[in-house]
PDB file of N, CA and C in Angstrom:
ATOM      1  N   UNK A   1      72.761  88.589  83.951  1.00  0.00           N
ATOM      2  CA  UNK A   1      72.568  87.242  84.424  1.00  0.00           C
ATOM      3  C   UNK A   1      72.108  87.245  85.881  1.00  0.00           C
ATOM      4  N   UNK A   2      72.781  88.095  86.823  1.00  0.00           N
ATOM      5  CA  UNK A   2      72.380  87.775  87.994  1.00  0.00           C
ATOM      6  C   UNK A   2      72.329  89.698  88.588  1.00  0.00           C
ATOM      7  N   UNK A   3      72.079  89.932  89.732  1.00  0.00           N
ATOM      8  CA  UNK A   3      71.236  91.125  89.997  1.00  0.00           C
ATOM      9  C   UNK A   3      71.921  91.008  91.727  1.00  0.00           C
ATOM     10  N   UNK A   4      71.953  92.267  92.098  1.00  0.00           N
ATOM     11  CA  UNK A   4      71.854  92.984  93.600  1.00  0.00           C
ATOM     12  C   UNK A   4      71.161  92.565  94.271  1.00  0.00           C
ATOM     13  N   UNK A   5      70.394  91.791  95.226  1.00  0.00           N
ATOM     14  CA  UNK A   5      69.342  91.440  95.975  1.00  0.00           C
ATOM     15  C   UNK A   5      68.691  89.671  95.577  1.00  0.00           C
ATOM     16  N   UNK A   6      69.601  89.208  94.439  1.00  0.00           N
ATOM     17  CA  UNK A   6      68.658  87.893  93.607  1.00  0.00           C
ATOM     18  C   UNK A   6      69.367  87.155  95.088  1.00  0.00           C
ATOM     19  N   UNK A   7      68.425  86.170  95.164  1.00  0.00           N
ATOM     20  CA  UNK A   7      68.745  84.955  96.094  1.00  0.00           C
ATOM     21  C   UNK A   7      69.159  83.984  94.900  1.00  0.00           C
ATOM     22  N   UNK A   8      70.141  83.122  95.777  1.00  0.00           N
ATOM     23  CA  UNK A   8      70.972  82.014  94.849  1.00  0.00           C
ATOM     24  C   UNK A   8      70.157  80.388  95.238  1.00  0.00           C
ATOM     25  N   UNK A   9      70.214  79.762  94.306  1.00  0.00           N
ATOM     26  CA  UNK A   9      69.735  78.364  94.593  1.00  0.00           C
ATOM     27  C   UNK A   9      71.159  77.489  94.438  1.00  0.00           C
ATOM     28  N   UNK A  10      71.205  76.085  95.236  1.00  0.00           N
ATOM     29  CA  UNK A  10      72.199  75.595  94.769  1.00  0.00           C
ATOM     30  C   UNK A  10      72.780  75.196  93.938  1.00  0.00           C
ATOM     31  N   UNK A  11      71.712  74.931  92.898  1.00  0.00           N
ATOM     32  CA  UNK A  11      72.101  74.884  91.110  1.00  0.00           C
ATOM     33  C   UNK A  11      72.602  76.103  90.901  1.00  0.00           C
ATOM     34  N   UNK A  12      72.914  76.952  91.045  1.00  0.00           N
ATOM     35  CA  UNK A  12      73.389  78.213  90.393  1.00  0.00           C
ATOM     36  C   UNK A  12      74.446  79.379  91.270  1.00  0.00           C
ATOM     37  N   UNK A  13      74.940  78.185  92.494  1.00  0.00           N
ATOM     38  CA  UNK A  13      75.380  79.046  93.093  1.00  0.00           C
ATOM     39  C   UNK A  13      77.187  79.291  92.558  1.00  0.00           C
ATOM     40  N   UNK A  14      77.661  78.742  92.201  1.00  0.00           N
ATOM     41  CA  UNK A  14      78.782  78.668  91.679  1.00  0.00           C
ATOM     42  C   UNK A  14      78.927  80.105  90.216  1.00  0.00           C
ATOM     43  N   UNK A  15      77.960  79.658  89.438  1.00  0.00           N
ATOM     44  CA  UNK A  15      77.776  80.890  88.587  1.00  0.00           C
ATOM     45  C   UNK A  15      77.898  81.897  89.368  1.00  0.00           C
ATOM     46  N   UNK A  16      76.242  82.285  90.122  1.00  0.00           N
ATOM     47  CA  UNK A  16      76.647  83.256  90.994  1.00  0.00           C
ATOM     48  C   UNK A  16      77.968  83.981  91.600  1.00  0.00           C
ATOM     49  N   UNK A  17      78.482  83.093  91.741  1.00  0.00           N
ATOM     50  CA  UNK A  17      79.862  83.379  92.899  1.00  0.00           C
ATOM     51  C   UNK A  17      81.232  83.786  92.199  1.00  0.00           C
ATOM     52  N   UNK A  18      80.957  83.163  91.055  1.00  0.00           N
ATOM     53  CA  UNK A  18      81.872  83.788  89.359  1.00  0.00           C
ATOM     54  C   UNK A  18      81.408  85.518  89.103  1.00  0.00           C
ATOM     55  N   UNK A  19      80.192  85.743  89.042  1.00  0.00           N
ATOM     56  CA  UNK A  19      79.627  87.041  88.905  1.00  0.00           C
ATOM     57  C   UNK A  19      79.886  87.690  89.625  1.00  0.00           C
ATOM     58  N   UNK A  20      79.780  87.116  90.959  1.00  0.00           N
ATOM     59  CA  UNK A  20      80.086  88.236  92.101  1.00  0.00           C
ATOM     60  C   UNK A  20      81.198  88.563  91.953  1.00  0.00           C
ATOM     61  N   UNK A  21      82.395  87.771  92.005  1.00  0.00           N
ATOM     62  CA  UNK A  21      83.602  88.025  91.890  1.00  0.00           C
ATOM     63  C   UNK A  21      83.921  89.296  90.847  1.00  0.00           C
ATOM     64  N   UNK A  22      83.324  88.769  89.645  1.00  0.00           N
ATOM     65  CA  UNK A  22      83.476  89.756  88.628  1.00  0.00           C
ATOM     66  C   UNK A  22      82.864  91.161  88.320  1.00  0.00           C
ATOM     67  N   UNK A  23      81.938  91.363  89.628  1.00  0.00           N
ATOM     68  CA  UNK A  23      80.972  92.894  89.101  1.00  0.00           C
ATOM     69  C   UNK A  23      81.034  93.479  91.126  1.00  0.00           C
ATOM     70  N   UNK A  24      81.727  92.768  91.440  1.00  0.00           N
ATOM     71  CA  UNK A  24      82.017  93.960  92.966  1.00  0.00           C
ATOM     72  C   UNK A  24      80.817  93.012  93.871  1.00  0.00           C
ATOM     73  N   UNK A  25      80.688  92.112  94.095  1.00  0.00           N
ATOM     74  CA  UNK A  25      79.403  91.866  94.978  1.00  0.00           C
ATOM     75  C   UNK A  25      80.007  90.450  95.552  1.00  0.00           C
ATOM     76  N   UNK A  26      79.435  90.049  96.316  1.00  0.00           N
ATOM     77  CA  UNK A  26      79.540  88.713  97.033  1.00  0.00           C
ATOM     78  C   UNK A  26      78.145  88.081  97.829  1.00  0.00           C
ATOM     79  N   UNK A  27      78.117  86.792  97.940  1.00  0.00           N
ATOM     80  CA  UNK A  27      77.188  86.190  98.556  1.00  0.00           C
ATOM     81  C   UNK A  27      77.222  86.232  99.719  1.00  0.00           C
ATOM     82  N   UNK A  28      76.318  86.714 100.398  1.00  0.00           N
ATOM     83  CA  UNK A  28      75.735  86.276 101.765  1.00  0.00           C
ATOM     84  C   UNK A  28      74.300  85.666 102.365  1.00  0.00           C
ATOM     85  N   UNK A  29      74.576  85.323 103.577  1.00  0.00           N
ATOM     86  CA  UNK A  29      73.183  84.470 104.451  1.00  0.00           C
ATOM     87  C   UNK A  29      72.230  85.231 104.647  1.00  0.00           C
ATOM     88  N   UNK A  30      70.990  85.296 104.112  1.00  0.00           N
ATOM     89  CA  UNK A  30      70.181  86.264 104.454  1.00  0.00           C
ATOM     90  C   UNK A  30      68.901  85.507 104.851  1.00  0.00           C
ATOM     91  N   UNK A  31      68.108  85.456 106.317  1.00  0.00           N
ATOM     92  CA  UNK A  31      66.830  85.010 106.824  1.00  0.00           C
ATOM     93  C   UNK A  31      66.904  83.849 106.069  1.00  0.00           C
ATOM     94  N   UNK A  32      67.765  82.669 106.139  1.00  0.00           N
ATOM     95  CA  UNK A  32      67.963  80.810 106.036  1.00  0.00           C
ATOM     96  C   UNK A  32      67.966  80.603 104.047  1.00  0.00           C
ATOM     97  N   UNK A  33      68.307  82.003 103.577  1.00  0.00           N
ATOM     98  CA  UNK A  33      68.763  81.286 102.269  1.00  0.00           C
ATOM     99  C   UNK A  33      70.247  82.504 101.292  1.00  0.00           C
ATOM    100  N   UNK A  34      70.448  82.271 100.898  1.00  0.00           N
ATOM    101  CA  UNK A  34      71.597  82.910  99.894  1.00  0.00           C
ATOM    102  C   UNK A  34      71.500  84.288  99.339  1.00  0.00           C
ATOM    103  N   UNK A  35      71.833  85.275  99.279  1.00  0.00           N
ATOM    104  CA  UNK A  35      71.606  86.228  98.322  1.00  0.00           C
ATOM    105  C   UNK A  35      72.879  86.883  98.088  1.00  0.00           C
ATOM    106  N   UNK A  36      72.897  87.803  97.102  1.00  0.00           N
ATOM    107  CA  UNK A  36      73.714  88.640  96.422  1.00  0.00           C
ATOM    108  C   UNK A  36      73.535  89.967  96.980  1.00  0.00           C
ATOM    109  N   UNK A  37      74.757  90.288  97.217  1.00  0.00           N
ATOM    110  CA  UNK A  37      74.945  91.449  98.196  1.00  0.00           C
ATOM    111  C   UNK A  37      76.227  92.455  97.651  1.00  0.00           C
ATOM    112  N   UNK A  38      75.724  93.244  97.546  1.00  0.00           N
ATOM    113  CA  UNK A  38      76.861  95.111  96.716  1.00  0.00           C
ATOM    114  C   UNK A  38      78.122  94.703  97.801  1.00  0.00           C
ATOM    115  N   UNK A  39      78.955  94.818  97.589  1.00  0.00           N
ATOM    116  CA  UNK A  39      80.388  94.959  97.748  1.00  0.00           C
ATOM    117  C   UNK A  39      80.505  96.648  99.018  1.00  0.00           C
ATOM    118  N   UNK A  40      80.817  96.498  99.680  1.00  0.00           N
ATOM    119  CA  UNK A  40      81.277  97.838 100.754  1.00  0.00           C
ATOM    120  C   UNK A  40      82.118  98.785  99.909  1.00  0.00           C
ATOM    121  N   UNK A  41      82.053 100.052  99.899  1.00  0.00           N
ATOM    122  CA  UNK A  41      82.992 100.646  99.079  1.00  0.00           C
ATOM    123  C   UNK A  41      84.125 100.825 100.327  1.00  0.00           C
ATOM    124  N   UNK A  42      85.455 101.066  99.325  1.00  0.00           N
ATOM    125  CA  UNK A  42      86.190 100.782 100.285  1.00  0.00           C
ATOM    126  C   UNK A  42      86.589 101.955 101.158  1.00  0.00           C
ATOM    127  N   UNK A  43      87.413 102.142 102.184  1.00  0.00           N
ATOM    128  CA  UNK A  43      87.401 102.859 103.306  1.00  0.00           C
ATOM    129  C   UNK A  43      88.156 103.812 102.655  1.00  0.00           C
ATOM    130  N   UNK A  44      88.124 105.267 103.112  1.00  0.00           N
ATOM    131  CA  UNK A  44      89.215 106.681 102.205  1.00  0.00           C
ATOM    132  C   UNK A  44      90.314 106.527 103.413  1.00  0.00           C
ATOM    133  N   UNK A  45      91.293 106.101 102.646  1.00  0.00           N
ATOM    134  CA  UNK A  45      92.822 106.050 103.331  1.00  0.00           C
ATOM    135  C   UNK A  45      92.786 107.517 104.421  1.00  0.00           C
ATOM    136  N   UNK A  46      93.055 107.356 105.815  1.00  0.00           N
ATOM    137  CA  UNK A  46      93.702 108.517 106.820  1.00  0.00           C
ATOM    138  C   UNK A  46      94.605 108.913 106.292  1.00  0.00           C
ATOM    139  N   UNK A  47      94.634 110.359 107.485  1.00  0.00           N
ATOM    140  CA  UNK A  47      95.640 111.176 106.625  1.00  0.00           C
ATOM    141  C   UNK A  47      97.233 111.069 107.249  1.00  0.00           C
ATOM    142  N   UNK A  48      97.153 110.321 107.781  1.00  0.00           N
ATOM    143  CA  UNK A  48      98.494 109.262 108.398  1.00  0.00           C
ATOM    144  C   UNK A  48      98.765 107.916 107.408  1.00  0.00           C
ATOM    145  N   UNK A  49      97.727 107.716 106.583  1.00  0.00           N
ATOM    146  CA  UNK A  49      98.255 106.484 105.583  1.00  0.00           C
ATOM    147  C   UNK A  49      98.443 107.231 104.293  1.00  0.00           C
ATOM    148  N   UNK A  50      97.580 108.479 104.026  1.00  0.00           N
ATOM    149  CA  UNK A  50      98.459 109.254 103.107  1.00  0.00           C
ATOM    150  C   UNK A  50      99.624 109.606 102.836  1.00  0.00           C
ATOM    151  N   UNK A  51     100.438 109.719 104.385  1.00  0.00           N
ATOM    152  CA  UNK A  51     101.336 110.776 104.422  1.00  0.00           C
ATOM    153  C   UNK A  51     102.696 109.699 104.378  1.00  0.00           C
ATOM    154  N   UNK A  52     102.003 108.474 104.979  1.00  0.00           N
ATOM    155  CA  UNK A  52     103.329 107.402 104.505  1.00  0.00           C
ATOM    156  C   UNK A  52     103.068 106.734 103.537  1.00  0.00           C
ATOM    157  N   UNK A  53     102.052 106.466 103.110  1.00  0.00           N
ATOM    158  CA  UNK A  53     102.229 105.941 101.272  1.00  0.00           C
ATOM    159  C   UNK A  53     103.077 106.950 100.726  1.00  0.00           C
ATOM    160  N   UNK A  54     102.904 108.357 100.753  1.00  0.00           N
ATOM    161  CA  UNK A  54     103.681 108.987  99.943  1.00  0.00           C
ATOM    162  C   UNK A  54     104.659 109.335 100.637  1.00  0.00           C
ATOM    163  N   UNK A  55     105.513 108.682 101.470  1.00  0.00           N
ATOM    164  CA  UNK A  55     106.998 108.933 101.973  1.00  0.00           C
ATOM    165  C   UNK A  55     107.977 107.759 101.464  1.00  0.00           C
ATOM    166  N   UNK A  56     107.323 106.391 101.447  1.00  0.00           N
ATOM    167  CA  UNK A  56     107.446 105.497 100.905  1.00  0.00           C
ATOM    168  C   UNK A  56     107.912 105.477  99.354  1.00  0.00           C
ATOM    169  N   UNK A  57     106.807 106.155  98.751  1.00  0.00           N
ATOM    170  CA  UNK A  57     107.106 106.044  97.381  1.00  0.00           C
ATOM    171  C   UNK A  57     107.886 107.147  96.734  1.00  0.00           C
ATOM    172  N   UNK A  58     108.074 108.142  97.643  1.00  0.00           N
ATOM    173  CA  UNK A  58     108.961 109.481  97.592  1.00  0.00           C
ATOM    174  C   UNK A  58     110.503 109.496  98.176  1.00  0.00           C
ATOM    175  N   UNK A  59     110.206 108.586  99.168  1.00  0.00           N
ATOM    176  CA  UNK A  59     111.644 108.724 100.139  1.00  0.00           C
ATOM    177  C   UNK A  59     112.129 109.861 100.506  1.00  0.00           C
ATOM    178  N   UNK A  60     110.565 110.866 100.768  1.00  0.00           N
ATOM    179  CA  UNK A  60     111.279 111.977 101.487  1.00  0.00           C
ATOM    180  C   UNK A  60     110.395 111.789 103.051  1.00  0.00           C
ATOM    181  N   UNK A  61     111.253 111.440 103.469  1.00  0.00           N
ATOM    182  CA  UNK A  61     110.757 111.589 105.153  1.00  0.00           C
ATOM    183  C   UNK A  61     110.904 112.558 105.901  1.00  0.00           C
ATOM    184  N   UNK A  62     110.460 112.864 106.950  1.00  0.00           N
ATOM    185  CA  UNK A  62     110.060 114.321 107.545  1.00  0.00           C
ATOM    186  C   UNK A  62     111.984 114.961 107.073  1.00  0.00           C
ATOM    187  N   UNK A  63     112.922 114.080 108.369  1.00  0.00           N
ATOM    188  CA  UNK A  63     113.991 114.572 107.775  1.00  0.00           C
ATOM    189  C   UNK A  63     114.503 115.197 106.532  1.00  0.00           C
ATOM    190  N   UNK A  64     114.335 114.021 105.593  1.00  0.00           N
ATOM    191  CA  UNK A  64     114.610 114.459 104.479  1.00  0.00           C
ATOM    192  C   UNK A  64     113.557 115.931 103.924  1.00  0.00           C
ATOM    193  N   UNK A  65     112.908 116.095 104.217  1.00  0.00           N
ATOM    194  CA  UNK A  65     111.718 117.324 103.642  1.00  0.00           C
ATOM    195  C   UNK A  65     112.325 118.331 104.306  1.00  0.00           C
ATOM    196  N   UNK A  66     112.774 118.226 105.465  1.00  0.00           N
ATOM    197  CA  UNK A  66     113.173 119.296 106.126  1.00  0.00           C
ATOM    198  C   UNK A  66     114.498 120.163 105.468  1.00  0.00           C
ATOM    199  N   UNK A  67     115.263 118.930 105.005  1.00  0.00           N
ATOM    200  CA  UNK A  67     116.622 119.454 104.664  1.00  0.00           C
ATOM    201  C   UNK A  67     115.945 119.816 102.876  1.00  0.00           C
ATOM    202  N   UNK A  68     115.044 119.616 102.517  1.00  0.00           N
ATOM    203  CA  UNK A  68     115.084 119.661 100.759  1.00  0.00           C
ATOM    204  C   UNK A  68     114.335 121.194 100.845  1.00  0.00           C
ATOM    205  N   UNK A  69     113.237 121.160 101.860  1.00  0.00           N
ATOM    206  CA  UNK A  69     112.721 122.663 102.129  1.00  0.00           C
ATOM    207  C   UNK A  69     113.957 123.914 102.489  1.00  0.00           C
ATOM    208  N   UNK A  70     114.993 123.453 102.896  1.00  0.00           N
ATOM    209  CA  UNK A  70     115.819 124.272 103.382  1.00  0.00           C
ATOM    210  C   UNK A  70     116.222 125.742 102.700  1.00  0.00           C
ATOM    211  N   UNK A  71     116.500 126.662 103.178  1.00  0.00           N
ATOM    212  CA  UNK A  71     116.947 127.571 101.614  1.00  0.00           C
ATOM    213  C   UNK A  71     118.006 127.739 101.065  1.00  0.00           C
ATOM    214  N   UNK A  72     118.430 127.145 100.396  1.00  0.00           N
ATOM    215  CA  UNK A  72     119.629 126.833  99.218  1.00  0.00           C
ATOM    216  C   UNK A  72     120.105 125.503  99.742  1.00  0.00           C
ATOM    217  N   UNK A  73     119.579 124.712  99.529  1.00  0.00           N
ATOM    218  CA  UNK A  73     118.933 123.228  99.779  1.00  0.00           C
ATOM    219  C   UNK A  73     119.666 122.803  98.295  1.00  0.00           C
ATOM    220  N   UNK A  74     119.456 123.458  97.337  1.00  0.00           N
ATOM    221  CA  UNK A  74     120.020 122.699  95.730  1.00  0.00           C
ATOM    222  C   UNK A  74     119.039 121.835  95.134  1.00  0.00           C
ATOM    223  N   UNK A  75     117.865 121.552  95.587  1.00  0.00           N
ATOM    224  CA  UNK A  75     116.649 120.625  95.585  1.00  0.00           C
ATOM    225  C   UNK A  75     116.393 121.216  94.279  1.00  0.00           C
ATOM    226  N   UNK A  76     115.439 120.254  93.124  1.00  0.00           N
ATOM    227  CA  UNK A  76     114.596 120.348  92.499  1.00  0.00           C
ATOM    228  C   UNK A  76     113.704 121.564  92.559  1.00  0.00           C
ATOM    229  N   UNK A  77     112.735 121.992  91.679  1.00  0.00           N
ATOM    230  CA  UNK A  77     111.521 122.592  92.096  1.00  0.00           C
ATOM    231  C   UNK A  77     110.778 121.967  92.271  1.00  0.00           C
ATOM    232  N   UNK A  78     110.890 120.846  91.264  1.00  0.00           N
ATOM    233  CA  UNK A  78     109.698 119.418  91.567  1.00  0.00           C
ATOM    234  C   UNK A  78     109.792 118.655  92.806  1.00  0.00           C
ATOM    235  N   UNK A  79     111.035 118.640  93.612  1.00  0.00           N
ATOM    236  CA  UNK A  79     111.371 117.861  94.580  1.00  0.00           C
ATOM    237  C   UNK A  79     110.582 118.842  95.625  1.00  0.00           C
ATOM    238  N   UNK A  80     110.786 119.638  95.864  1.00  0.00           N
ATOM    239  CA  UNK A  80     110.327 121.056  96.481  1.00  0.00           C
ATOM    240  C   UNK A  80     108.603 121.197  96.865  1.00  0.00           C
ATOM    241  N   UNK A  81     108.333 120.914  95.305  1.00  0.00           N
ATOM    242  CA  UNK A  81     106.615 121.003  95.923  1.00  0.00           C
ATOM    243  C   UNK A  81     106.375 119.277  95.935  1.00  0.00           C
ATOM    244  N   UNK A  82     107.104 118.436  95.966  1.00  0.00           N
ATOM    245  CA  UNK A  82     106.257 117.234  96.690  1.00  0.00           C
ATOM    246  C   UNK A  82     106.909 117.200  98.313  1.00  0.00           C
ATOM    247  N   UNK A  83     107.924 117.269  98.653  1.00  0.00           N
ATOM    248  CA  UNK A  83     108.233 117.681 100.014  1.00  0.00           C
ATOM    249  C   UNK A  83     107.094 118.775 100.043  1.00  0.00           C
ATOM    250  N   UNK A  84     106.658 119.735  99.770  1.00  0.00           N
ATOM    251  CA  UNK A  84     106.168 121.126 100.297  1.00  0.00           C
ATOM    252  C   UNK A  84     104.524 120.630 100.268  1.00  0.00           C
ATOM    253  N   UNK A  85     103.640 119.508  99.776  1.00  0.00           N
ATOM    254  CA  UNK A  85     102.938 118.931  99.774  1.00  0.00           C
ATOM    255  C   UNK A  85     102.579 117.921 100.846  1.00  0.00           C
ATOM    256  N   UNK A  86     103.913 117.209 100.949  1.00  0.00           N
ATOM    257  CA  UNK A  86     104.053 115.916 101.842  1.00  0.00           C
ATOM    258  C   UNK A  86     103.950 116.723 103.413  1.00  0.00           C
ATOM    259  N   UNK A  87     104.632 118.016 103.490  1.00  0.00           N
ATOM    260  CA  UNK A  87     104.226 118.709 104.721  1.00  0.00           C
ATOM    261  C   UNK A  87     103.075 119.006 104.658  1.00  0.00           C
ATOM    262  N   UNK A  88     102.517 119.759 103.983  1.00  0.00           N
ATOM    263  CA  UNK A  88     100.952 120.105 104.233  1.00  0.00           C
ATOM    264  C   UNK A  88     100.317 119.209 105.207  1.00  0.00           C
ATOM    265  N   UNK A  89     100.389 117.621 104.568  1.00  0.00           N
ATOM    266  CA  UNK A  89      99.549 116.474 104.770  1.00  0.00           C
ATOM    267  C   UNK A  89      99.806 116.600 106.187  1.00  0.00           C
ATOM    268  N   UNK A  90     101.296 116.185 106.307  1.00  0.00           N
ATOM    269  CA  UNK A  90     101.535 116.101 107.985  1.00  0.00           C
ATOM    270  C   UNK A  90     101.587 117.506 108.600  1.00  0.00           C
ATOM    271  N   UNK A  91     101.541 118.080 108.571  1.00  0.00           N
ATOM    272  CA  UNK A  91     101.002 119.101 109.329  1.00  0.00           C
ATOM    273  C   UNK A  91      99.894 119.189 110.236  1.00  0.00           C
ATOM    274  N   UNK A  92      98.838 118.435 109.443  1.00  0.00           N
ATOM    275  CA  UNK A  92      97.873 118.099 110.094  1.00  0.00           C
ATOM    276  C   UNK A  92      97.922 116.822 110.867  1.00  0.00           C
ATOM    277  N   UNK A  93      98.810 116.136 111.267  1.00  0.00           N
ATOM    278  CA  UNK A  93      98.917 115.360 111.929  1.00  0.00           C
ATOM    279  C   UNK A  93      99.153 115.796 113.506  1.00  0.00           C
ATOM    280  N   UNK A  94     100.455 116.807 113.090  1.00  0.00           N
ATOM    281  CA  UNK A  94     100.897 117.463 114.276  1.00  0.00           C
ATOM    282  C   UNK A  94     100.344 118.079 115.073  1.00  0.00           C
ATOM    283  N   UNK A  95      99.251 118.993 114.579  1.00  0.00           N
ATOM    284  CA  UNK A  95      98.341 119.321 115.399  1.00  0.00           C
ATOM    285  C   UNK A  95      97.668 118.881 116.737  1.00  0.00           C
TER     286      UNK A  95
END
């Protein structure tokens, strides 16, 4: 129905703006008339929003990683390599 680059008229801008919504794109002002414009892909999360999304959803915080890395800690193995992961990430922070 509607396309990457189509300019919108005001009869059709509402459709338009349904489509966009629905296929990643949005309208913008282009040289005094309407067009259809690709969507920005979105930004790759830092490696500081990595490292607390997954502390968040882990609840192992540096502390806690420290004590689960420990040796004879009683930890999981699974607990083990996502702490032993979750350091990697920050590791590179510390730097």
């Amino acid at each position: 129905m509607f396309t990457i680059g189509q300019q919108i008229t005001k009869e059709n801008y509402t459709q338009a703006a349904i489509w966009c919504n629905q296929n990643g794109a949005h309208i913008e002002p282009q040289n005094g008339s309407y067009v259809i414009a690709a969507n920005p892909a979105p930004a790759e999360p830092t490696a500081q929003e990595r490292v607390q999304a997954k502390e968040l959803q882990t609840g192992l915080t540096r502390a806690v990683r420290e004590l689960v890395l420990a040796e004879n800690s009683g930890a999981s193995d699974y607990v083990k390599e996502l702490a032993q992961e979750l350091e990697t990430w920050a590791a590179v922070l510390r730097e």
